[in-house]
Protein backbone atom coordinates (compact mmCIF):
# COMPACT_ATOMS: atom_id res chain seq x y z
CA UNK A 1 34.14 -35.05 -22.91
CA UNK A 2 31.57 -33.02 -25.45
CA UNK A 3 28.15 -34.09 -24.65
CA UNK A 4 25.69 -33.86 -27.61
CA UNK A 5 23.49 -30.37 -27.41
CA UNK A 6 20.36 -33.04 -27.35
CA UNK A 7 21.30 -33.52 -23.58
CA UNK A 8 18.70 -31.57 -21.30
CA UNK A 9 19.61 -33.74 -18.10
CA UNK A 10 22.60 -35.28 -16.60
CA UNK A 11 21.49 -37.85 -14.11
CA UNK A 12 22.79 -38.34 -10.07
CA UNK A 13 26.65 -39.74 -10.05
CA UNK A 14 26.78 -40.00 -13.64
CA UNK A 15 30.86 -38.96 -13.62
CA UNK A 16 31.09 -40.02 -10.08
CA UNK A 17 34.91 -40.62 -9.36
CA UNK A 18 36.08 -40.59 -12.97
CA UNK A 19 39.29 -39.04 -13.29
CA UNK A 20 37.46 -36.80 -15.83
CA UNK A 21 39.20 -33.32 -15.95
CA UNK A 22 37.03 -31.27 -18.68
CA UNK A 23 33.48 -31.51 -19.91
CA UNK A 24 31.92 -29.19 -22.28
CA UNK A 25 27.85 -28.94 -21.13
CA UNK A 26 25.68 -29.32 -23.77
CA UNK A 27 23.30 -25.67 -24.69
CA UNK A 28 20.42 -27.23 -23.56
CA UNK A 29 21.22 -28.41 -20.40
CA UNK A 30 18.67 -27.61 -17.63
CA UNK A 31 19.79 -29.68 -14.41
CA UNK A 32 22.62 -31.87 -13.08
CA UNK A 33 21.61 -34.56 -10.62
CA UNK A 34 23.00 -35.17 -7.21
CA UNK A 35 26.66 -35.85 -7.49
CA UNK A 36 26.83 -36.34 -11.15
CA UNK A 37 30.52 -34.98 -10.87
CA UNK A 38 31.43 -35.63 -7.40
CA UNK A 39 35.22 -36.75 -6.89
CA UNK A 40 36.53 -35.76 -10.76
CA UNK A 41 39.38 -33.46 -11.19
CA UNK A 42 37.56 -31.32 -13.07
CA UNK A 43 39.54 -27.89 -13.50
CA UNK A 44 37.12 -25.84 -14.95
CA UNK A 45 33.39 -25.97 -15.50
CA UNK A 46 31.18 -23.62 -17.71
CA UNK A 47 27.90 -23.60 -17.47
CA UNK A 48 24.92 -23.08 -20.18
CA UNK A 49 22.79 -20.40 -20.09
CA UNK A 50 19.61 -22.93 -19.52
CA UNK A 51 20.88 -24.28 -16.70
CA UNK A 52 17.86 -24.14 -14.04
CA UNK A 53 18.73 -26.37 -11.06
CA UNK A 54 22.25 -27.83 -9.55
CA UNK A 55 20.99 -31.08 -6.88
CA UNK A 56 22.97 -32.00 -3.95
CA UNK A 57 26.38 -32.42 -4.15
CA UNK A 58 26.62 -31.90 -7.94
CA UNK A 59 30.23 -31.19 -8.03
CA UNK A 60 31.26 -32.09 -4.12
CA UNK A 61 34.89 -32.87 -3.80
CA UNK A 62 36.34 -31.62 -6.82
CA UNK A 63 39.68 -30.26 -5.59
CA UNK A 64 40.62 -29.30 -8.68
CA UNK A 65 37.94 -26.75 -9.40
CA UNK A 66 39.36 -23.03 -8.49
CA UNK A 67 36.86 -20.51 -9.76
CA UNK A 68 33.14 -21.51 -10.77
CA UNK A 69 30.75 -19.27 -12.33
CA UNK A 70 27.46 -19.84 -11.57
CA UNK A 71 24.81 -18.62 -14.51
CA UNK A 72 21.81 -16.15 -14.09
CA UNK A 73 19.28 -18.60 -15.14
CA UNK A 74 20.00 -20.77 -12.11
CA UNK A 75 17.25 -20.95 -10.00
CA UNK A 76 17.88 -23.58 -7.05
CA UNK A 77 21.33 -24.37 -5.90
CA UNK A 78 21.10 -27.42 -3.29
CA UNK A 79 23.10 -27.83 0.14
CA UNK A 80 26.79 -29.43 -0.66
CA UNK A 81 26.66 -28.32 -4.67
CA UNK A 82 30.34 -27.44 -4.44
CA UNK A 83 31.20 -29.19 -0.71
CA UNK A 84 35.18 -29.93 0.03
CA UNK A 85 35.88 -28.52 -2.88
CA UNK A 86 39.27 -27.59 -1.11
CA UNK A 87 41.09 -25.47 -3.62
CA UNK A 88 38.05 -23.22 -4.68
CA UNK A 89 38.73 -19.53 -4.08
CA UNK A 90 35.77 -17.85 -5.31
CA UNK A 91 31.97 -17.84 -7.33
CA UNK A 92 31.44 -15.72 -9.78
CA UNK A 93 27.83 -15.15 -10.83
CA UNK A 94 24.22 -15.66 -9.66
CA UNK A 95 24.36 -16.03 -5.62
CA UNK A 96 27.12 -15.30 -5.01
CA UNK A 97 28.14 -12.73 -1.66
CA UNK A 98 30.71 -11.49 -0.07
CA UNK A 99 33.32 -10.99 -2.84
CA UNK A 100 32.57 -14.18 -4.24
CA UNK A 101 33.92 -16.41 -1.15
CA UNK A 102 30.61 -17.65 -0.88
CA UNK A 103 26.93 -18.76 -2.23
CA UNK A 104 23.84 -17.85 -0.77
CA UNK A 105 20.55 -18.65 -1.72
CA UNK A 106 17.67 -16.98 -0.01
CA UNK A 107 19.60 -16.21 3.15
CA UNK A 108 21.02 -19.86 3.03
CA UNK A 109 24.77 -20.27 2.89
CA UNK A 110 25.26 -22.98 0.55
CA UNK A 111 28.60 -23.19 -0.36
CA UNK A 112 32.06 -21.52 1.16
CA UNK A 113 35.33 -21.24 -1.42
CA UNK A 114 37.53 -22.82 0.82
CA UNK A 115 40.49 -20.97 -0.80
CA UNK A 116 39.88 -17.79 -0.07
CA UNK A 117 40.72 -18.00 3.25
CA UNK A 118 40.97 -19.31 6.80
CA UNK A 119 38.95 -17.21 8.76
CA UNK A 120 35.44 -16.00 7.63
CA UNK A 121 32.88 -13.95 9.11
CA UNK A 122 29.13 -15.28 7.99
CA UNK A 123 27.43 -11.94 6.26
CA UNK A 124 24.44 -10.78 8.63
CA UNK A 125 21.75 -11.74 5.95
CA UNK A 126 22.25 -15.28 6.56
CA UNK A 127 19.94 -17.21 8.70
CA UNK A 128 20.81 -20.66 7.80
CA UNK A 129 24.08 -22.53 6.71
CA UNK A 130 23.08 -25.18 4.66
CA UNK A 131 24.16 -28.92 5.16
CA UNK A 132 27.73 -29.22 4.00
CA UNK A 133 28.32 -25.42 3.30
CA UNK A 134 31.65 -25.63 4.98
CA UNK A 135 32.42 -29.88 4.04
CA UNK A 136 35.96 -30.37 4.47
CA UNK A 137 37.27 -26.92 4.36
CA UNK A 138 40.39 -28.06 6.07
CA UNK A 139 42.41 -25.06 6.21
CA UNK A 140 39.79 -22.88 7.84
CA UNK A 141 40.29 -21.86 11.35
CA UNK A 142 37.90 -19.71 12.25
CA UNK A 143 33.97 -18.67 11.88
CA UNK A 144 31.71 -16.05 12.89
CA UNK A 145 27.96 -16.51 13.39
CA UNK A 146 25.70 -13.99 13.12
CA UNK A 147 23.23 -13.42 15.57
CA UNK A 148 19.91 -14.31 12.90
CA UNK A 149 21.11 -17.60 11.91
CA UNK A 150 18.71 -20.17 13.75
CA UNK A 151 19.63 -23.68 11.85
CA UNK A 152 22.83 -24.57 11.23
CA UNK A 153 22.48 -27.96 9.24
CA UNK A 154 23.81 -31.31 8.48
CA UNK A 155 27.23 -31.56 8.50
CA UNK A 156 27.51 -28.21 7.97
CA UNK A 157 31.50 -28.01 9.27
CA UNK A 158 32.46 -31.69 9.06
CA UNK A 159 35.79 -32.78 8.50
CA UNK A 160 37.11 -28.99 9.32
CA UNK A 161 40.19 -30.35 10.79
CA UNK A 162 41.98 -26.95 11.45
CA UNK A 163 38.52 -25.39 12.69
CA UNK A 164 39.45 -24.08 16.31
CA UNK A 165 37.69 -20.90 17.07
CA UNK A 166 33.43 -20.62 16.24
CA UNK A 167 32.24 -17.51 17.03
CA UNK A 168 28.44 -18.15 17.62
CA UNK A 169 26.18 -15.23 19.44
């Protein structure tokens, strides 16, 4: 799909469990909406330059979606943008920490590239993992806490079948 350029918004669950596999965003886009792309097997996704804000679950469970590149004029990411995305193995771009296996957004874990690994230590500048950051990372088997985290939120490891070991201080 090419969306026309005159697009500045795409609205909540817009592609919502289409079997859409490529988009091209239109140069003017500023925000997605709340699962506007949530269960497509979209493979790749690049992102305009305007882009500005990514809303809840924008792009949860796209399994097909490997590496994502978030852009520098992002400025709020929500909790479960990129959630059970299970074949995700790393960000590239704005927020992103730890060799690009995750997102973080003002010491808020948002997102973890479930393909990167199965055990992953939580970088000490994190105080908060966001609702869904680790949504059906299935293969992942172990976490570490750090000690400053004080809110771990809303389904932040659900469906983490394989999760066995939680290291929390």
């Amino acid at each position: 799909i090419n969306l026309p350029n005159t697009i500045t918004a795409i609205g909540g669950s817009a592609f919502w469990g289409t079997g859409l596999t490529k988009i091209i965003l239109p140069n003017k886009l500023e925000r997605i909406g709340g699962s506007a792309f949530e269960y497509t097997y979209l493979k790749e996704i690049a992102f305009p330059t305007t882009l500005t804000t990514i809303e809840w679950g924008a792009f949860g469970n796209c399994n097909q979606l490997e590496t994502v590149r978030i852009p520098s004029s992002l400025q709020h990411i929500s909790d479960y943008a990129f959630g059970g995305c299970s074949n995700l193995k790393e960000f590239k771009g704005k927020y992103v920490a730890d060799n690009g296996r995750c997102l973080i957004q003002d010491d808020t874990i948002i997102a973890y590239a479930e393909g990167s690994g199965v055990e992953y230590v939580i970088p000490d500048s994190v105080t908060k993992i966001g609702d869904g950051a680790f949504w059906n990372c299935r293969n992942l088997t172990s976490v570490s806490i750090p000690e400053g985290v004080s809110i771990i939120g809303y389904a932040a490891f659900w469906n983490c079948f394989n999760l066995q070991h939680v290291n929390i201080p």
